[in-house]
Protein backbone atom coordinates (compact mmCIF):
# COMPACT_ATOMS: atom_id res chain seq x y z
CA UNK A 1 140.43 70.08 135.20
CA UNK A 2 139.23 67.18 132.74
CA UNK A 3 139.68 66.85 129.07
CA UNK A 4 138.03 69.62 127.43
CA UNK A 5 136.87 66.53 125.03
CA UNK A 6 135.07 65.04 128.22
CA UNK A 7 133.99 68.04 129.53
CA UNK A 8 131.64 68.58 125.67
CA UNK A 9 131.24 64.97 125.52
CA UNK A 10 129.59 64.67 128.84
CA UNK A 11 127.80 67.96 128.98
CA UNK A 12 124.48 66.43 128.78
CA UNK A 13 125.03 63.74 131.54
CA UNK A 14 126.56 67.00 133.39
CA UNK A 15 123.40 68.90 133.54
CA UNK A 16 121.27 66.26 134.04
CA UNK A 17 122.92 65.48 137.18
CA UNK A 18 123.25 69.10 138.31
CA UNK A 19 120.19 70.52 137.37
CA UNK A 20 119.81 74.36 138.99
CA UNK A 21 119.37 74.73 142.49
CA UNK A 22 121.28 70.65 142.59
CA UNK A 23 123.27 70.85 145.88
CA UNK A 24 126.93 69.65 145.35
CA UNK A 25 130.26 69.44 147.57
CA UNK A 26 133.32 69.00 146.07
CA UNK A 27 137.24 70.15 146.01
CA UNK A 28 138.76 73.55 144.78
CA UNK A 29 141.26 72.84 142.64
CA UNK A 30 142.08 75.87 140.76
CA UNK A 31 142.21 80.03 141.93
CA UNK A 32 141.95 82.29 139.42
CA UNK A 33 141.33 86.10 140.37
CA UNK A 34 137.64 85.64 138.97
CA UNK A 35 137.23 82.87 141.51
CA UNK A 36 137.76 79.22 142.07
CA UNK A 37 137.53 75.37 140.32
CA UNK A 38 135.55 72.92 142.13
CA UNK A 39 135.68 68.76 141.17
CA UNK A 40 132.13 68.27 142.23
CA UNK A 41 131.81 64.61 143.92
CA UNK A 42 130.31 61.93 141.40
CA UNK A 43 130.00 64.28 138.56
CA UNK A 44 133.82 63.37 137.20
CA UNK A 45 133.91 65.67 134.08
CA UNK A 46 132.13 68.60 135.08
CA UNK A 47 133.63 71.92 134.86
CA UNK A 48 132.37 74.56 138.39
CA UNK A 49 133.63 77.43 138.81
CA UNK A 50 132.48 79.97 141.92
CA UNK A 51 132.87 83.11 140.30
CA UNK A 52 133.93 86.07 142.72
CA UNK A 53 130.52 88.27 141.34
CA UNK A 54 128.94 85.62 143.56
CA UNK A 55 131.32 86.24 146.40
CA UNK A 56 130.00 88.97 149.05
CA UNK A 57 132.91 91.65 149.49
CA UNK A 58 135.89 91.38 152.17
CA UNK A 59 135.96 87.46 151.50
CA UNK A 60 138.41 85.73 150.52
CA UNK A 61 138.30 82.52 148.49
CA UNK A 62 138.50 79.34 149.55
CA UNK A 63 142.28 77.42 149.35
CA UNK A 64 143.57 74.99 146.92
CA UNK A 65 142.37 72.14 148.63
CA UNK A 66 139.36 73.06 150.80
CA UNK A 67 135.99 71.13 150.53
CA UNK A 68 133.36 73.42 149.84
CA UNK A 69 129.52 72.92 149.10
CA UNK A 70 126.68 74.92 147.53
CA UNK A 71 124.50 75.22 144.66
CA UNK A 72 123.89 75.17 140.94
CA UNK A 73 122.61 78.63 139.70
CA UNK A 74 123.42 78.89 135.99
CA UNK A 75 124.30 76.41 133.32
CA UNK A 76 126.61 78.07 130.41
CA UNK A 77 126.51 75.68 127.34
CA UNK A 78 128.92 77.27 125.27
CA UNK A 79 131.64 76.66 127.82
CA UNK A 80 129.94 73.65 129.45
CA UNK A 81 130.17 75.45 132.65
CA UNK A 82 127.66 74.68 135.82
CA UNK A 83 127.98 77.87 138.04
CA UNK A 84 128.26 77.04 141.35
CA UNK A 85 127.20 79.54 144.48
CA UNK A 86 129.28 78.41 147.47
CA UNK A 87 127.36 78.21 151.02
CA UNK A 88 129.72 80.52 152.74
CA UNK A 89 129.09 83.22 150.61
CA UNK A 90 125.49 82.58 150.66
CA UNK A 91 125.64 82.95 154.36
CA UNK A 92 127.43 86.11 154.77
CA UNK A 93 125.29 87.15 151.84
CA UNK A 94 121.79 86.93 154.13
C-alpha cells in the first residue's frame, strides 16, 4: 500500500487517470475478508480495493499475487479509494 501522504496528495491525479468505467489491470496485494488490494499499473499511489459486495457468491478471491483486471465503479474521496469491479466477477455475474 503507498504512503497514506501520497495516497491524499495524489488523489486528484488518481481520479483523473481512473475516471469511472477506466479499465485497469494490476496486482492484488492485500486480502482482507471484505475483499482484496490491487496496485493498478501506472497509477503508483492509488489505493483499489475489490470489495466482496461486488463479488457474486461461491467465489473466492483472487491470491496474493494474481493479476487481475476490471473496472472503476465508484470513487470514495474521504478515503481516496477508486472501487474497482474485477472481470471475473463480472462474468459469473451475467
Amino acid at each position: 500500500m503507498p504512503a497514506a501522504d501520497l495516497v491524499r496528495e495524489s488523489w486528484e491525479t488518481t481520479v483523473a487517470a481512473l475516471p469511472m468505467e477506466a479499465r485497469v489491470t494490476g496486482e492484488v496485494t492485500g486480502r482482507r475478508p471484505f475483499g482484496v488490494f490491487t496496485r493498478i499499473d501506472g497509477v503508483p499511489h492509488a489505493v483499489a480495493p475489490a470489495e466482496i459486495r461486488a463479488m457474486p457468491q461461491g467465489m473466492d478471491l483472487p491470491a496474493l499475487g494474481a493479476f487481475v483486471s476490471g473496472a472503476v465503479y465508484w470513487h470514495t474521496a474521504h478515503d481516496h479509494q477508486v472501487k474497482v469491479r474485477l472481470d471475473e466477477w463480472q462474468a459469473a455475474d451475467e
